[in-house]
N, C-alpha and C. Protein backbone atom coordinates (compact mmCIF):
# COMPACT_ATOMS: atom_id res chain seq x y z
N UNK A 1 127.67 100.90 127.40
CA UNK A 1 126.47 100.50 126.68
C UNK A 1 126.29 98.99 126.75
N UNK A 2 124.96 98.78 126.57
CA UNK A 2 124.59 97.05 126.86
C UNK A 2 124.35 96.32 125.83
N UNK A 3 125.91 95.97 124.51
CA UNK A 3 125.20 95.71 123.42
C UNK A 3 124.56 94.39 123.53
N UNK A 4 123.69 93.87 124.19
CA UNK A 4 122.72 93.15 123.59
C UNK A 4 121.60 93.98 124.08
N UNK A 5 121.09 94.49 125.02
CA UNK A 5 120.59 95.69 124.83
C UNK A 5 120.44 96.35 123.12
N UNK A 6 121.30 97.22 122.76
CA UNK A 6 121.39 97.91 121.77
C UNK A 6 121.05 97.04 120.36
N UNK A 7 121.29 95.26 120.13
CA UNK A 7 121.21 94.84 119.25
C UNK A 7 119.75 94.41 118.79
N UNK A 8 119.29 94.53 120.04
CA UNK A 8 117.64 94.39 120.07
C UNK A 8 116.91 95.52 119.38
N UNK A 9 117.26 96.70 120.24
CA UNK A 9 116.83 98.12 119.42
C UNK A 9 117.45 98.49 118.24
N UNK A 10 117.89 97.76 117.60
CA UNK A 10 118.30 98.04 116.47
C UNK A 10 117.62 97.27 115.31
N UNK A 11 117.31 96.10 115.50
CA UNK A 11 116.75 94.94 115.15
C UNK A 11 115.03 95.46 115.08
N UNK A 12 114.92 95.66 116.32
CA UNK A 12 113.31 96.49 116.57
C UNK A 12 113.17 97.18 114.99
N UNK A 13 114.14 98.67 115.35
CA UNK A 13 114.07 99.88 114.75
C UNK A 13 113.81 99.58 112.85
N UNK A 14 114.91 98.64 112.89
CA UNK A 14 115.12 97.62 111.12
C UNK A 14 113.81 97.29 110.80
N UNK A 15 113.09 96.39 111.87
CA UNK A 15 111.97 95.83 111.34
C UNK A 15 110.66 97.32 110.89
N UNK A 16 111.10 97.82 112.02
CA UNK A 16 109.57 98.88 111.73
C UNK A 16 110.14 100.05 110.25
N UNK A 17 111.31 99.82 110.32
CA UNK A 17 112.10 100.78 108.85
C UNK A 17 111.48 99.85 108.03
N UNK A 18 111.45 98.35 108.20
CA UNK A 18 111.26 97.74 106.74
C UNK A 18 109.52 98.06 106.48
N UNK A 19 108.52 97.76 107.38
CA UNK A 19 107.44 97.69 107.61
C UNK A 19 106.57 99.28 106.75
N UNK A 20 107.05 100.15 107.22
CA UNK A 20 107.28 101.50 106.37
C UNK A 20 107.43 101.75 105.34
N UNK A 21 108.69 100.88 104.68
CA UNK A 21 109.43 100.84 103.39
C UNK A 21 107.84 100.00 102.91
N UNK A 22 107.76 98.95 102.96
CA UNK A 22 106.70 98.13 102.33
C UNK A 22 105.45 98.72 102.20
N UNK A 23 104.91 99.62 103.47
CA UNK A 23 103.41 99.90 103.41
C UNK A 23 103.42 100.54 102.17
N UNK A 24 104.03 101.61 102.01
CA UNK A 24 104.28 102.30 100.90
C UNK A 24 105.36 102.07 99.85
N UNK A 25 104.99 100.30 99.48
CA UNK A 25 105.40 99.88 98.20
C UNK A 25 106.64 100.47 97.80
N UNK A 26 107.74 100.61 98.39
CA UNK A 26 109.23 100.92 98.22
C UNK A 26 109.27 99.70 98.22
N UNK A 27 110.53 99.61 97.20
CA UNK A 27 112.18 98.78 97.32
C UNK A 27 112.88 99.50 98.06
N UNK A 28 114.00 98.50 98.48
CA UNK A 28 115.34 99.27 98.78
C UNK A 28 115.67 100.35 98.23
N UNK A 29 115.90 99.78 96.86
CA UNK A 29 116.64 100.66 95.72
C UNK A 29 116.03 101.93 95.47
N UNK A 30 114.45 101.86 95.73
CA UNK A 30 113.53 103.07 95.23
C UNK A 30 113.79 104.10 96.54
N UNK A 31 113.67 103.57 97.59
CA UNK A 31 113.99 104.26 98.98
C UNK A 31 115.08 104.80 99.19
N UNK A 32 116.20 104.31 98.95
CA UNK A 32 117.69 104.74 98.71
C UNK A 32 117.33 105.94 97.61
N UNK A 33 116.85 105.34 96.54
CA UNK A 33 116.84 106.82 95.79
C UNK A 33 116.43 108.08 95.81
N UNK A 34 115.17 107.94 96.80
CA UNK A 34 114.38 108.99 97.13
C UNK A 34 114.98 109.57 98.28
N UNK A 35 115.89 108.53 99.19
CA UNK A 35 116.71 109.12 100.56
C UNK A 35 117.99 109.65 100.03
N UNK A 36 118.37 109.51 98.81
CA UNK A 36 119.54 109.66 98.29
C UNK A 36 120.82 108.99 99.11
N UNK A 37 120.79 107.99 99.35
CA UNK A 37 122.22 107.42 99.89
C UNK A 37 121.52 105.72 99.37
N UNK A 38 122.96 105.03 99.59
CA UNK A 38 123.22 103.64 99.20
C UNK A 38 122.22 102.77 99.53
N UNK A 39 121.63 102.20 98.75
CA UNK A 39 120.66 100.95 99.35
C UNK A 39 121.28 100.16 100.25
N UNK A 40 122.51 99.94 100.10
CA UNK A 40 123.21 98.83 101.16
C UNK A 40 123.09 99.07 102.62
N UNK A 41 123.14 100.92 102.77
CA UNK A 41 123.10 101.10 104.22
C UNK A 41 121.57 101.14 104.80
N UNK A 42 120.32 100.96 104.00
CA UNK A 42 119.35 101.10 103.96
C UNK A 42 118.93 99.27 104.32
N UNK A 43 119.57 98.74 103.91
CA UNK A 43 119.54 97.30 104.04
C UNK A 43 120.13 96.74 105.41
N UNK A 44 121.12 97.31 105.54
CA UNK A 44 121.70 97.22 106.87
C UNK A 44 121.42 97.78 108.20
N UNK A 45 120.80 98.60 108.06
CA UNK A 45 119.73 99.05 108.69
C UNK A 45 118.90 98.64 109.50
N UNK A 46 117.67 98.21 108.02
CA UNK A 46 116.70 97.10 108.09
C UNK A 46 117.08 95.87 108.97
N UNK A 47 118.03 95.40 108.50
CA UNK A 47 118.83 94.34 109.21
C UNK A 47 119.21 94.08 110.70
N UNK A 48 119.40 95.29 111.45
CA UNK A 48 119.70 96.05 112.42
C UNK A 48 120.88 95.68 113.09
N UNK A 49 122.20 95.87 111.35
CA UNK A 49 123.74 95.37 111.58
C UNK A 49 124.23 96.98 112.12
N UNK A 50 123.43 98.14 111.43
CA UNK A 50 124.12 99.43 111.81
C UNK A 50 123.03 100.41 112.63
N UNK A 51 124.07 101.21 113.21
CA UNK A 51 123.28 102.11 113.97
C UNK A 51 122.70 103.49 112.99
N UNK A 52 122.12 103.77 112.50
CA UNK A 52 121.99 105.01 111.56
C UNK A 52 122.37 106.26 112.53
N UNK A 53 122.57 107.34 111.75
CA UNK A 53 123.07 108.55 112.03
C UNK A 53 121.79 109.08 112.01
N UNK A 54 121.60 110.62 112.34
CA UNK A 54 120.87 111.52 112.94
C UNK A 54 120.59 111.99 111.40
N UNK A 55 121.45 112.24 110.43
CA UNK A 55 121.60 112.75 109.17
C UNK A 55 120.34 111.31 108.37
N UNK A 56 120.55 110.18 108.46
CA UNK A 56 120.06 109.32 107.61
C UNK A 56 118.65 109.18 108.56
N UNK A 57 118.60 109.11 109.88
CA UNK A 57 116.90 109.28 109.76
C UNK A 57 116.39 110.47 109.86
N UNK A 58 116.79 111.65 109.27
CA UNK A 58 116.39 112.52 108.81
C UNK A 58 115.95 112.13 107.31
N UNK A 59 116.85 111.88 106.68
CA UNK A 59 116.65 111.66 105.33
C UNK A 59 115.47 110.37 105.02
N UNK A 60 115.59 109.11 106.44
CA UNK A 60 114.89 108.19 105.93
C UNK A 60 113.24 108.90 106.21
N UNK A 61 113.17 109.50 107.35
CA UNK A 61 111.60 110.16 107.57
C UNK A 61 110.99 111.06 106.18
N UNK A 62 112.35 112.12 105.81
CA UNK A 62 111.37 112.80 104.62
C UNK A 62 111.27 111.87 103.46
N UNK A 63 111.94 110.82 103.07
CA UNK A 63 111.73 109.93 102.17
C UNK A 63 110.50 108.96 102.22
N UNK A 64 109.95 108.82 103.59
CA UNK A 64 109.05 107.81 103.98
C UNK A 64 107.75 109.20 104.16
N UNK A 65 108.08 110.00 104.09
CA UNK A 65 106.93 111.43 104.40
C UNK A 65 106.47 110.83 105.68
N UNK A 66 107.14 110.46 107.14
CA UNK A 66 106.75 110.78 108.26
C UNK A 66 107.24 111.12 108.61
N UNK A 67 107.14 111.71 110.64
CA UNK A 67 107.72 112.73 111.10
C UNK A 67 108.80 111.31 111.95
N UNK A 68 109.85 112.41 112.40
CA UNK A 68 110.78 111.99 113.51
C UNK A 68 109.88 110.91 114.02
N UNK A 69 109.63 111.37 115.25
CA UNK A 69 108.37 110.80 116.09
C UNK A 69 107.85 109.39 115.71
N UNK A 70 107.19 109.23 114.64
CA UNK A 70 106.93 108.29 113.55
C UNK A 70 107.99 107.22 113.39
N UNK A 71 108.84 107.40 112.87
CA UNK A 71 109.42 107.30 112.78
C UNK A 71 110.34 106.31 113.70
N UNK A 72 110.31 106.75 114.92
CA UNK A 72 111.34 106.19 116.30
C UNK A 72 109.95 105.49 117.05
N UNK A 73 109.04 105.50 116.49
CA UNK A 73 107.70 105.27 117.33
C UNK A 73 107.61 103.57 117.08
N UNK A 74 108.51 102.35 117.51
CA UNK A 74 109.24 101.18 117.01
C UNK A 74 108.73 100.12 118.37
């Protein structure tokens, strides 16, 4: 893998997670709650320090009520 490659798409992916989070007036904290997991990894994320799992953008799409697609669409 080409992590600077990968640190870019991650960074990408963070910004358009945060962009989402905001249109629809989430916090962290409110988003975490509605995704049910830690704001921190929701932050880190955003950040684009971690790679999310298959499980958490599942959870971040039905929390944000868009699809997959939507979603990765960055």
């Amino acid at each position: 893998m080409n992590s600077t490659r990968d640190e870019k798409i991650l960074k990408k992916f963070g910004k358009h997670l945060e962009e989402l989070r905001l249109e629809r007036k989430l916090s962290l904290r409110k988003l975490a709650d509605i995704a049910d997991v830690d704001f921190s990894q929701i932050h880190r994320i955003e950040k684009g320090i971690t790679n999310p799992s298959l499980t958490m953008l599942l959870a971040l799409a039905d929390a944000l009520k868009v699809s997959i697609p939507e979603l990765l669409n960055f």
